[in-house]
PDB file of N, CA and C in Angstrom:
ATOM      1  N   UNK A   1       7.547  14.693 -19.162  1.00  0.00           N
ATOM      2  CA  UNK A   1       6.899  14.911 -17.878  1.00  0.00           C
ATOM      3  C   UNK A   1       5.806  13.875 -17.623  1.00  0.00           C
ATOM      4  N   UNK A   2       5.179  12.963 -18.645  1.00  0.00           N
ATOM      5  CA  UNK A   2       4.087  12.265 -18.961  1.00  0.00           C
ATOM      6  C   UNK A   2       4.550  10.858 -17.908  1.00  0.00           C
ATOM      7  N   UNK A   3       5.561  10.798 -18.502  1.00  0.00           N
ATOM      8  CA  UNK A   3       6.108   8.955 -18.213  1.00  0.00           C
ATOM      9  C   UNK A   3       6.592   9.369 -16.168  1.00  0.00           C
ATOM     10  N   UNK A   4       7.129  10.569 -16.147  1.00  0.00           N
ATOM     11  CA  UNK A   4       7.273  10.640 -14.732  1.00  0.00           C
ATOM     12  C   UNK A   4       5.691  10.954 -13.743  1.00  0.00           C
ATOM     13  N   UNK A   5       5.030  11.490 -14.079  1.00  0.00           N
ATOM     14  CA  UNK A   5       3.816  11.587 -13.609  1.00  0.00           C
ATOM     15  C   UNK A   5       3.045   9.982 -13.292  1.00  0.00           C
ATOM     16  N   UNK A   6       3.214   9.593 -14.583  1.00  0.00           N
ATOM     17  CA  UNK A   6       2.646   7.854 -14.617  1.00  0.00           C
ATOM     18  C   UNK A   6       3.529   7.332 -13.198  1.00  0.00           C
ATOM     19  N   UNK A   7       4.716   6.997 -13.317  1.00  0.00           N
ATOM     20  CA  UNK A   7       5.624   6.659 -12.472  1.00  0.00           C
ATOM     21  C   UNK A   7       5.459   7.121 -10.990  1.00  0.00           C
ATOM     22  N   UNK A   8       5.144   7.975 -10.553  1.00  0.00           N
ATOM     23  CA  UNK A   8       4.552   8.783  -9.462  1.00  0.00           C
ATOM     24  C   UNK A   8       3.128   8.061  -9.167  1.00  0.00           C
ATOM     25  N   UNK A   9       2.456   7.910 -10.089  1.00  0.00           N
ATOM     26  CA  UNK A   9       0.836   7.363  -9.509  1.00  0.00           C
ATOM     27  C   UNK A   9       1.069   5.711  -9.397  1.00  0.00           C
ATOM     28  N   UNK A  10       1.902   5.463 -10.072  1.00  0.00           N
ATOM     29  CA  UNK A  10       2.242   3.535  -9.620  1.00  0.00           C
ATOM     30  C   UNK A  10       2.739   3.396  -8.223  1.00  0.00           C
ATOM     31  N   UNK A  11       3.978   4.425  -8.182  1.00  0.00           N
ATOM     32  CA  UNK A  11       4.591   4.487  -6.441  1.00  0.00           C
ATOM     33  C   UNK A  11       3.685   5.271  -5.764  1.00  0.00           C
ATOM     34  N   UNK A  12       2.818   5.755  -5.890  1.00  0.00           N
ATOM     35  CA  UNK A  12       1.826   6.264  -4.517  1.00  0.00           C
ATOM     36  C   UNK A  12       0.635   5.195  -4.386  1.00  0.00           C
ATOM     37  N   UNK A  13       0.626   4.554  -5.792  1.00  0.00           N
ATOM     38  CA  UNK A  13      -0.440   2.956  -5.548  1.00  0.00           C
ATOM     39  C   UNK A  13       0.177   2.174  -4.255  1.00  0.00           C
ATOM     40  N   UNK A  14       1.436   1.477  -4.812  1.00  0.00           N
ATOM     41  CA  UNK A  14       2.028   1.148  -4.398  1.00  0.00           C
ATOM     42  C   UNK A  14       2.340   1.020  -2.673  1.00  0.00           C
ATOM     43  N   UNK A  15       2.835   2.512  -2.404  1.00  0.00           N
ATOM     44  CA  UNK A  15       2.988   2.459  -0.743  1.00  0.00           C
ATOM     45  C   UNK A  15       1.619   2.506  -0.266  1.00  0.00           C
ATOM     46  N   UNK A  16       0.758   3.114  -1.098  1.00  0.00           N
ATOM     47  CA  UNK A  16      -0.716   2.983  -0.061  1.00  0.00           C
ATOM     48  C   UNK A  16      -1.210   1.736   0.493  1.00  0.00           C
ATOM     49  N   UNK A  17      -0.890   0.834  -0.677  1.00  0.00           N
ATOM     50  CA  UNK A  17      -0.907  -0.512  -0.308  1.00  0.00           C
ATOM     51  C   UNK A  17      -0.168  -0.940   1.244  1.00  0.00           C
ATOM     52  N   UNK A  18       1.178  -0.817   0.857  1.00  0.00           N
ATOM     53  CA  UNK A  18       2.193  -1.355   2.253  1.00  0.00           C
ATOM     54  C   UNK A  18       1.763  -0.072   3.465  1.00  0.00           C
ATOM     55  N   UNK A  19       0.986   1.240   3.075  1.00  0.00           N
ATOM     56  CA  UNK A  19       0.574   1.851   4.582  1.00  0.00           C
ATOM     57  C   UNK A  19       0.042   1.605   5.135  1.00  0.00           C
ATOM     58  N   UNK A  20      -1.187   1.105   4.085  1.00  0.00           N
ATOM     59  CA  UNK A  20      -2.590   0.458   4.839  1.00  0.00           C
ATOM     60  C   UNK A  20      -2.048  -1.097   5.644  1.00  0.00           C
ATOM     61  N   UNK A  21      -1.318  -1.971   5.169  1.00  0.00           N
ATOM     62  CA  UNK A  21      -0.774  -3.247   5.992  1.00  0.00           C
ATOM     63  C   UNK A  21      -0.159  -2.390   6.866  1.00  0.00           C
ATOM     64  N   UNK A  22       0.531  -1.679   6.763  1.00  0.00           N
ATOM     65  CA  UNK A  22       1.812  -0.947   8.439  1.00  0.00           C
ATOM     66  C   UNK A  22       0.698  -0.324   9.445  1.00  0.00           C
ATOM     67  N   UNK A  23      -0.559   0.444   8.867  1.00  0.00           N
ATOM     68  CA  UNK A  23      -1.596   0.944   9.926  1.00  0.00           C
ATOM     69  C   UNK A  23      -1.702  -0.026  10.644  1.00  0.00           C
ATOM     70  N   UNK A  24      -2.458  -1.268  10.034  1.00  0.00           N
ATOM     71  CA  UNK A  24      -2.728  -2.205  10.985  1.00  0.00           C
ATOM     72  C   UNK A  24      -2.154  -3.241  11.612  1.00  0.00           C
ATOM     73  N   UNK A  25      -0.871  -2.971  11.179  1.00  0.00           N
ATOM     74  CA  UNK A  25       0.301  -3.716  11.797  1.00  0.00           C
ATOM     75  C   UNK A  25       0.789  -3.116  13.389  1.00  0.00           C
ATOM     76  N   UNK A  26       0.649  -1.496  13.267  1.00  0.00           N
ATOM     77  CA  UNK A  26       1.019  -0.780  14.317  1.00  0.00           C
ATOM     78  C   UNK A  26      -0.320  -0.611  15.153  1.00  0.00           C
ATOM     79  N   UNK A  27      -1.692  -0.680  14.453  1.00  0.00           N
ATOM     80  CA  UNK A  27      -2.750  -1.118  15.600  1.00  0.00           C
ATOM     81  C   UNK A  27      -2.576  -1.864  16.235  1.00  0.00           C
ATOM     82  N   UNK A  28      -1.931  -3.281  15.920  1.00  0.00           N
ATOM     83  CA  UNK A  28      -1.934  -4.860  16.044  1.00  0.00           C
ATOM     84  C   UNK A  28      -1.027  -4.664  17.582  1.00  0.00           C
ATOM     85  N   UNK A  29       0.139  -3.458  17.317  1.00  0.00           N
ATOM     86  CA  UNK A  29       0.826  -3.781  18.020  1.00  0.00           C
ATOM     87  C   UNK A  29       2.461  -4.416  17.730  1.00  0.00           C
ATOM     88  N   UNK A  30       2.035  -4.301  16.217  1.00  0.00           N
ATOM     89  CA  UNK A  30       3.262  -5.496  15.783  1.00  0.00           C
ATOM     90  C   UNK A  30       4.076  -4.720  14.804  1.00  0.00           C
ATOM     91  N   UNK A  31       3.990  -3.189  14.714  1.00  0.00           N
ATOM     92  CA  UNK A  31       5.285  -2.606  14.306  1.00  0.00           C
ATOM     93  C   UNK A  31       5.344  -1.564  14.845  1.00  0.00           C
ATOM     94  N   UNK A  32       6.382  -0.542  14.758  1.00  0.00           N
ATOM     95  CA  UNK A  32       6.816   0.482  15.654  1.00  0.00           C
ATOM     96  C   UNK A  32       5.723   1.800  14.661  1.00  0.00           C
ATOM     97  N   UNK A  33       5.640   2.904  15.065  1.00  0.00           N
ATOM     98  CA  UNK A  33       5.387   4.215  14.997  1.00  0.00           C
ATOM     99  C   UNK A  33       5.802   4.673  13.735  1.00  0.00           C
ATOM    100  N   UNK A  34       7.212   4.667  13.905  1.00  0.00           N
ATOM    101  CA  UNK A  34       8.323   5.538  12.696  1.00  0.00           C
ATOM    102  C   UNK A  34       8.180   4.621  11.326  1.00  0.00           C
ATOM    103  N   UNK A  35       7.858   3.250  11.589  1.00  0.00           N
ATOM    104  CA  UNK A  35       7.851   2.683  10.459  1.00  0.00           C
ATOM    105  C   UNK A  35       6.591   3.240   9.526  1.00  0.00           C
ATOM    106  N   UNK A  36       4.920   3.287   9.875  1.00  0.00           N
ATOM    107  CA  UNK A  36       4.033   3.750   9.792  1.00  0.00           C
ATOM    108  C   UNK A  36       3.895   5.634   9.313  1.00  0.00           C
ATOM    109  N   UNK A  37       4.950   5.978   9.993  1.00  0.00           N
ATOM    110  CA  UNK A  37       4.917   7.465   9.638  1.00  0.00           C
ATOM    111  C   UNK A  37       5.998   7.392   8.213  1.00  0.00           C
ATOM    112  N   UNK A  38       6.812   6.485   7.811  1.00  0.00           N
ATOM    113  CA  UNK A  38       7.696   6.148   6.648  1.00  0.00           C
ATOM    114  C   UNK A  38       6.681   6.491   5.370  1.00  0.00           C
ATOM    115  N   UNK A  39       6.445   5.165   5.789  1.00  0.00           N
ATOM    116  CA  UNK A  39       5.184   4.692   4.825  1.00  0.00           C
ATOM    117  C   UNK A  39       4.318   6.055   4.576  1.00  0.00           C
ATOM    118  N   UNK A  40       3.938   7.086   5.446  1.00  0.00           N
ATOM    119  CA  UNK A  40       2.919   7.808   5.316  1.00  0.00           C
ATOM    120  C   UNK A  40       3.367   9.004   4.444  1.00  0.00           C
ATOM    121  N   UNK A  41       4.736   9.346   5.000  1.00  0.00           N
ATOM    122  CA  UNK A  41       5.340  10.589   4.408  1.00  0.00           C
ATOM    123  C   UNK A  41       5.573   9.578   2.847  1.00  0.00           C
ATOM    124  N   UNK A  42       6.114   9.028   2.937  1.00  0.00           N
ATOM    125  CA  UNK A  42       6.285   7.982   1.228  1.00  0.00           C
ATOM    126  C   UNK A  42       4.716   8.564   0.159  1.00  0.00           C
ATOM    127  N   UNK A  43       3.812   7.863   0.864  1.00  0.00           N
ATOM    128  CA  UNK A  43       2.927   7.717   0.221  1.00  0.00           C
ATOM    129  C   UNK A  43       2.134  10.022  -0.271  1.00  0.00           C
ATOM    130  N   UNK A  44       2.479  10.189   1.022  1.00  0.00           N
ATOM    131  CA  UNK A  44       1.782  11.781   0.669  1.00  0.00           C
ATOM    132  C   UNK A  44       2.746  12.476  -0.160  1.00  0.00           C
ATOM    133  N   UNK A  45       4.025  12.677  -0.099  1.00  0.00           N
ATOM    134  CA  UNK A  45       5.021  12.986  -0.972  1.00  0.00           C
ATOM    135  C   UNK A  45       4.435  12.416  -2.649  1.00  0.00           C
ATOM    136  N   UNK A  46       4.579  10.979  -2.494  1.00  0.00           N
ATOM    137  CA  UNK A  46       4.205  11.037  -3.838  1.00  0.00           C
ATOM    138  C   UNK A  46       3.085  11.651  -4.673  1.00  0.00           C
ATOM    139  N   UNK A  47       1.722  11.680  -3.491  1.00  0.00           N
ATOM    140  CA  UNK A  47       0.283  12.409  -3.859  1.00  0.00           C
ATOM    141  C   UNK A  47       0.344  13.696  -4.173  1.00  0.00           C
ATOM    142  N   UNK A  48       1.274  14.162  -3.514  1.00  0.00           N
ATOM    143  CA  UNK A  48       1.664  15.857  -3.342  1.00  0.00           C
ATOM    144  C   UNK A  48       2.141  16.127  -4.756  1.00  0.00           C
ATOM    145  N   UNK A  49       3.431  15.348  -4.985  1.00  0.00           N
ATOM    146  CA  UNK A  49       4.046  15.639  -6.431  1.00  0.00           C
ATOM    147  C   UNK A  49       3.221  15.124  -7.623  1.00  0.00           C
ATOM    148  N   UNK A  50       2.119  14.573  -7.459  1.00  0.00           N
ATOM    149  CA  UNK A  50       1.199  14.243  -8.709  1.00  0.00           C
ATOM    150  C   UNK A  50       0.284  15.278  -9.061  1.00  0.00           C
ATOM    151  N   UNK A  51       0.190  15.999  -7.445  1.00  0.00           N
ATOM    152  CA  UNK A  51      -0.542  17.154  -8.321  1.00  0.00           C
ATOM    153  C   UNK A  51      -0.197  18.516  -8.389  1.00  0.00           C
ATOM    154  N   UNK A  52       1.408  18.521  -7.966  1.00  0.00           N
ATOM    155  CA  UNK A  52       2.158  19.481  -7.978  1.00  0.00           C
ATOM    156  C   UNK A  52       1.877  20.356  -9.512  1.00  0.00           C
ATOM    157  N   UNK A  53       2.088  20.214 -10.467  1.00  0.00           N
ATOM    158  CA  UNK A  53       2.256  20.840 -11.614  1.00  0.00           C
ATOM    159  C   UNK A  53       1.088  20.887 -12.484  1.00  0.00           C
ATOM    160  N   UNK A  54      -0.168  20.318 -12.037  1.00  0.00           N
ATOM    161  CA  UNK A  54      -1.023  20.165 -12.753  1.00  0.00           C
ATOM    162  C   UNK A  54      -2.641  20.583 -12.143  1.00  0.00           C
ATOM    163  N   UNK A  55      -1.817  20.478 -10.868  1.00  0.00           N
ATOM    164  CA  UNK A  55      -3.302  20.482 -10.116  1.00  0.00           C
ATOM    165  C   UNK A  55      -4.374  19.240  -9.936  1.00  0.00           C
ATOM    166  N   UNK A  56      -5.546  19.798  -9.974  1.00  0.00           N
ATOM    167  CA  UNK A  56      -6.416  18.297  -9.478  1.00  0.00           C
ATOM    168  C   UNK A  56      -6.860  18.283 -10.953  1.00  0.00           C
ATOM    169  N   UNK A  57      -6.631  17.354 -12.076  1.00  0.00           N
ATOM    170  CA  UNK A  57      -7.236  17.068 -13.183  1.00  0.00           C
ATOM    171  C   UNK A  57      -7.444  15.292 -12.911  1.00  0.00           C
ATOM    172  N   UNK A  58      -8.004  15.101 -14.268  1.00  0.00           N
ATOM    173  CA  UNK A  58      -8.916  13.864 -13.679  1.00  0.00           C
ATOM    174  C   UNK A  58      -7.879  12.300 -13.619  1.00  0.00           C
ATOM    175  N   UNK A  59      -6.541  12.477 -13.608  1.00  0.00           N
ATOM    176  CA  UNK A  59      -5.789  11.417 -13.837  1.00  0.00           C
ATOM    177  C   UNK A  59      -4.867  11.754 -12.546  1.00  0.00           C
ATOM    178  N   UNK A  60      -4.989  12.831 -11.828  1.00  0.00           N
ATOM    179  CA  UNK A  60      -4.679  13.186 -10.281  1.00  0.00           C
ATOM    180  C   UNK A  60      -5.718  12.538  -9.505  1.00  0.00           C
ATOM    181  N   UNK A  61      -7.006  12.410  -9.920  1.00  0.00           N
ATOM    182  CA  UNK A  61      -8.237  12.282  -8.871  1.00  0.00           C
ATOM    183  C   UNK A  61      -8.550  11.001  -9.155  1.00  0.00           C
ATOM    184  N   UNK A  62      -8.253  10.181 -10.393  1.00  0.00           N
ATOM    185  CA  UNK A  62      -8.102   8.832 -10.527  1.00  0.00           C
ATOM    186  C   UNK A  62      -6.880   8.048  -9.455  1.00  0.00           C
ATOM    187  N   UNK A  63      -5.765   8.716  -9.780  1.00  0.00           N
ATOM    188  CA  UNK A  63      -4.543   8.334  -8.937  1.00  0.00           C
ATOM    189  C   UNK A  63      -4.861   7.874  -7.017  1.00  0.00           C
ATOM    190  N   UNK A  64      -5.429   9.668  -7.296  1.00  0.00           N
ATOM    191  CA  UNK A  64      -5.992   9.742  -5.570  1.00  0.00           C
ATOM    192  C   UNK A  64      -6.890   8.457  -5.495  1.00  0.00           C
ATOM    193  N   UNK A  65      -8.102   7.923  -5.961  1.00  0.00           N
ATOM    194  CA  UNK A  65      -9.106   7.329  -5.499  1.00  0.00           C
ATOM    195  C   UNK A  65      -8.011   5.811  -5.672  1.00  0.00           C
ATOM    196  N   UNK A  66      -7.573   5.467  -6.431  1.00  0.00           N
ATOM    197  CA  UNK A  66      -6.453   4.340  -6.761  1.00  0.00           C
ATOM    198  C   UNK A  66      -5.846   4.215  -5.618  1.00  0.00           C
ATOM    199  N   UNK A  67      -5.013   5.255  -4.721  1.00  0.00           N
ATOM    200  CA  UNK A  67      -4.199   5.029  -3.845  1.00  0.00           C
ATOM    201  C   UNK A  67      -5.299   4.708  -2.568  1.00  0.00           C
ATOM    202  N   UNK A  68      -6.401   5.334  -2.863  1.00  0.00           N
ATOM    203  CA  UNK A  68      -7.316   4.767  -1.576  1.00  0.00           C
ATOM    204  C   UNK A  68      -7.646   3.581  -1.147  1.00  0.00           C
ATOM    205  N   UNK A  69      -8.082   3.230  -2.743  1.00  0.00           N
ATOM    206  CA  UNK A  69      -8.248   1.533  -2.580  1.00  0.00           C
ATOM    207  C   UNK A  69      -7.328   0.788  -2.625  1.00  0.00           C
ATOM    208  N   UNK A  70      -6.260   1.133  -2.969  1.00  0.00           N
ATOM    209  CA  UNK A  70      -4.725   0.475  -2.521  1.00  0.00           C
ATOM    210  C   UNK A  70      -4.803   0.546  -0.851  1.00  0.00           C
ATOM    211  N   UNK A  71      -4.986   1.308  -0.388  1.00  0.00           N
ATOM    212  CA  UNK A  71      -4.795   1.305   1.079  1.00  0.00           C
ATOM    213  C   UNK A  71      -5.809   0.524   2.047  1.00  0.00           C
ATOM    214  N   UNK A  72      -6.601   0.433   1.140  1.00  0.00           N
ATOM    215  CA  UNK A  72      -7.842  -0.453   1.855  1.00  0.00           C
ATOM    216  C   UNK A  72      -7.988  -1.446   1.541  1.00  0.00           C
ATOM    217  N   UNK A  73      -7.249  -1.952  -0.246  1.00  0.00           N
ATOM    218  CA  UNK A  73      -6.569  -3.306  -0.046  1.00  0.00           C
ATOM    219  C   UNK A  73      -5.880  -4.056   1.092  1.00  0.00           C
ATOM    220  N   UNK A  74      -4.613  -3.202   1.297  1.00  0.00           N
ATOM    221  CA  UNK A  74      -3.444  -3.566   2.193  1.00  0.00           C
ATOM    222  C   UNK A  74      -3.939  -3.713   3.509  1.00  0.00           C
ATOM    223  N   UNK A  75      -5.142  -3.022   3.852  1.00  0.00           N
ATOM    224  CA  UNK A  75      -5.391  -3.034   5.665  1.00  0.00           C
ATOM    225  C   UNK A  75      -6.334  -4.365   5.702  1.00  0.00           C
ATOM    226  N   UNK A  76      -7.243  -4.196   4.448  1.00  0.00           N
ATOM    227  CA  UNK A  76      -7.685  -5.569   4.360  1.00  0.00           C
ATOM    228  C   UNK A  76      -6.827  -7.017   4.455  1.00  0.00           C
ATOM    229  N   UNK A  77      -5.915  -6.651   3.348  1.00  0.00           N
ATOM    230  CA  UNK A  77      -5.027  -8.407   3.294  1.00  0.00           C
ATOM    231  C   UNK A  77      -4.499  -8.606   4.699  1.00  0.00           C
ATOM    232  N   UNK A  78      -4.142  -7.136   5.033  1.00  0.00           N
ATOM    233  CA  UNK A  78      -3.572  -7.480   6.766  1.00  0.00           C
ATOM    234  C   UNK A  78      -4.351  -8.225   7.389  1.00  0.00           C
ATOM    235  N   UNK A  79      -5.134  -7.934   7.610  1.00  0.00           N
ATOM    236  CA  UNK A  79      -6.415  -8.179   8.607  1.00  0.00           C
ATOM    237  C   UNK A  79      -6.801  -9.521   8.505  1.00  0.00           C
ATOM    238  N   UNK A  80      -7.001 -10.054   7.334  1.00  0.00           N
ATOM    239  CA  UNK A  80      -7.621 -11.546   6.635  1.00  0.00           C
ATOM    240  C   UNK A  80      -6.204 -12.157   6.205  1.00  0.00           C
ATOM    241  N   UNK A  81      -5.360 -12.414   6.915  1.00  0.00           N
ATOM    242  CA  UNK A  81      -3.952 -13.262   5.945  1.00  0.00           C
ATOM    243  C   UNK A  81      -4.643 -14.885   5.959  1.00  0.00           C
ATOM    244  N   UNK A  82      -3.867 -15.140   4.351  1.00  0.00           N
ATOM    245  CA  UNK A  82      -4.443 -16.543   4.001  1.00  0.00           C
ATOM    246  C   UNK A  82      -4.502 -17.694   5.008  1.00  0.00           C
ATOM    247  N   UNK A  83      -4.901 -18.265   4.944  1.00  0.00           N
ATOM    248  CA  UNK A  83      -4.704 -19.677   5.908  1.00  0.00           C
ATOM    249  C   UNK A  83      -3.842 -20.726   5.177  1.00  0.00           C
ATOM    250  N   UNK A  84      -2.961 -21.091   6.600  1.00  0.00           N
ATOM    251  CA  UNK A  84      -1.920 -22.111   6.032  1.00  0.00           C
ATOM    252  C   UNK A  84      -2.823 -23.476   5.453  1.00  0.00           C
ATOM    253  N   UNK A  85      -2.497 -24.149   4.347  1.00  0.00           N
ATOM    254  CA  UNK A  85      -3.092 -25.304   4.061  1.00  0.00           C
ATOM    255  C   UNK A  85      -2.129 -26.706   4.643  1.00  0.00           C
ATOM    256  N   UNK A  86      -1.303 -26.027   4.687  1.00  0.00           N
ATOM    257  CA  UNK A  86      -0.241 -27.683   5.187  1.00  0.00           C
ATOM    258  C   UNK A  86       0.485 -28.041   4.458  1.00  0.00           C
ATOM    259  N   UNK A  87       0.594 -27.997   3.130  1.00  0.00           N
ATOM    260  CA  UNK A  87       0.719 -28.220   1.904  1.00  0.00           C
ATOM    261  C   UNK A  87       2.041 -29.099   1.706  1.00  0.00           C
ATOM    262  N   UNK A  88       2.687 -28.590   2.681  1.00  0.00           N
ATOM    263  CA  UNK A  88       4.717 -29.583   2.955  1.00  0.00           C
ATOM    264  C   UNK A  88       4.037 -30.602   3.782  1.00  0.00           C
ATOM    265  N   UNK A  89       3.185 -30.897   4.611  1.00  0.00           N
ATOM    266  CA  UNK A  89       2.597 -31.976   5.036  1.00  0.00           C
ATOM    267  C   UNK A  89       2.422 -32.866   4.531  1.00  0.00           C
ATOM    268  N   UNK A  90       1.403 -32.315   3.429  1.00  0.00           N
ATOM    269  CA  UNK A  90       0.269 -33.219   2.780  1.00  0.00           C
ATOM    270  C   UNK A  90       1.502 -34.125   1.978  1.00  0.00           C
ATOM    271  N   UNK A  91       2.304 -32.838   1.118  1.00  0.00           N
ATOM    272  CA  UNK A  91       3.370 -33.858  -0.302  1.00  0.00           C
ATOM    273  C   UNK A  91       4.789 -34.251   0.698  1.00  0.00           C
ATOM    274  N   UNK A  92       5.009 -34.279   1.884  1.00  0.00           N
ATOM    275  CA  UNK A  92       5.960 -34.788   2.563  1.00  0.00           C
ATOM    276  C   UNK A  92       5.838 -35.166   3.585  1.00  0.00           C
ATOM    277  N   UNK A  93       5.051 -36.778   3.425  1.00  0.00           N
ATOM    278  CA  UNK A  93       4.405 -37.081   4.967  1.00  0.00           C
ATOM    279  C   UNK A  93       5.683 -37.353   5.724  1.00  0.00           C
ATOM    280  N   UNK A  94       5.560 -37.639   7.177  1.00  0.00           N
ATOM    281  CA  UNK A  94       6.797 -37.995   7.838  1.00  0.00           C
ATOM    282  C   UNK A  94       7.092 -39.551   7.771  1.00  0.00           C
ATOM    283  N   UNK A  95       6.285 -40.288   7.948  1.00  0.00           N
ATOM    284  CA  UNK A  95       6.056 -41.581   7.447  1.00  0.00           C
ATOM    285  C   UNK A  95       7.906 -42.510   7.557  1.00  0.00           C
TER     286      UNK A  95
END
């Protein structure tokens, strides 16, 4: 039951990450509704079944705070995407 529990708190890391990018993708304007509600039921399903059998002990409430900052990763990277450097430019001038 150990190794599936673990497995459960990686995939609820996980989508919190890609919910938090789909929130602000569907703020943006730049994805649909249903995709965002995917992601959401994904991510609470998995939260749900982590503390299905155990309740709130402290590797549920680690998980939980984990998936938070996963999600506030993802809305972040959304928000700030890297800047192109040019980089096929620079090593392939047209010349």
């Amino acid at each position: 039951m150990a190794p599936l529990r673990f497995a459960l708190r990686l995939l609820a890391v996980f989508f919190g990450n890609y919910l938090g990018r789909s929130a602000v993708r569907l703020h943006q304007g730049k994805e649909t509704r249903a995709r965002t509600v995917t992601w959401v039921l994904r991510t609470s399903v998995c939260v749900a079944a982590i503390f299905w059998g155990h309740g709130l002990d402290l590797l549920a409430a680690v998980a939980l705070a984990l998936v938070a900052l996963s999600l506030a990763a993802g809305a972040y990277a959304q928000l700030h995407p890297p800047k192109d450097e040019g980089l096929v430019k620079v090593m392939f001038p047209k010349d």
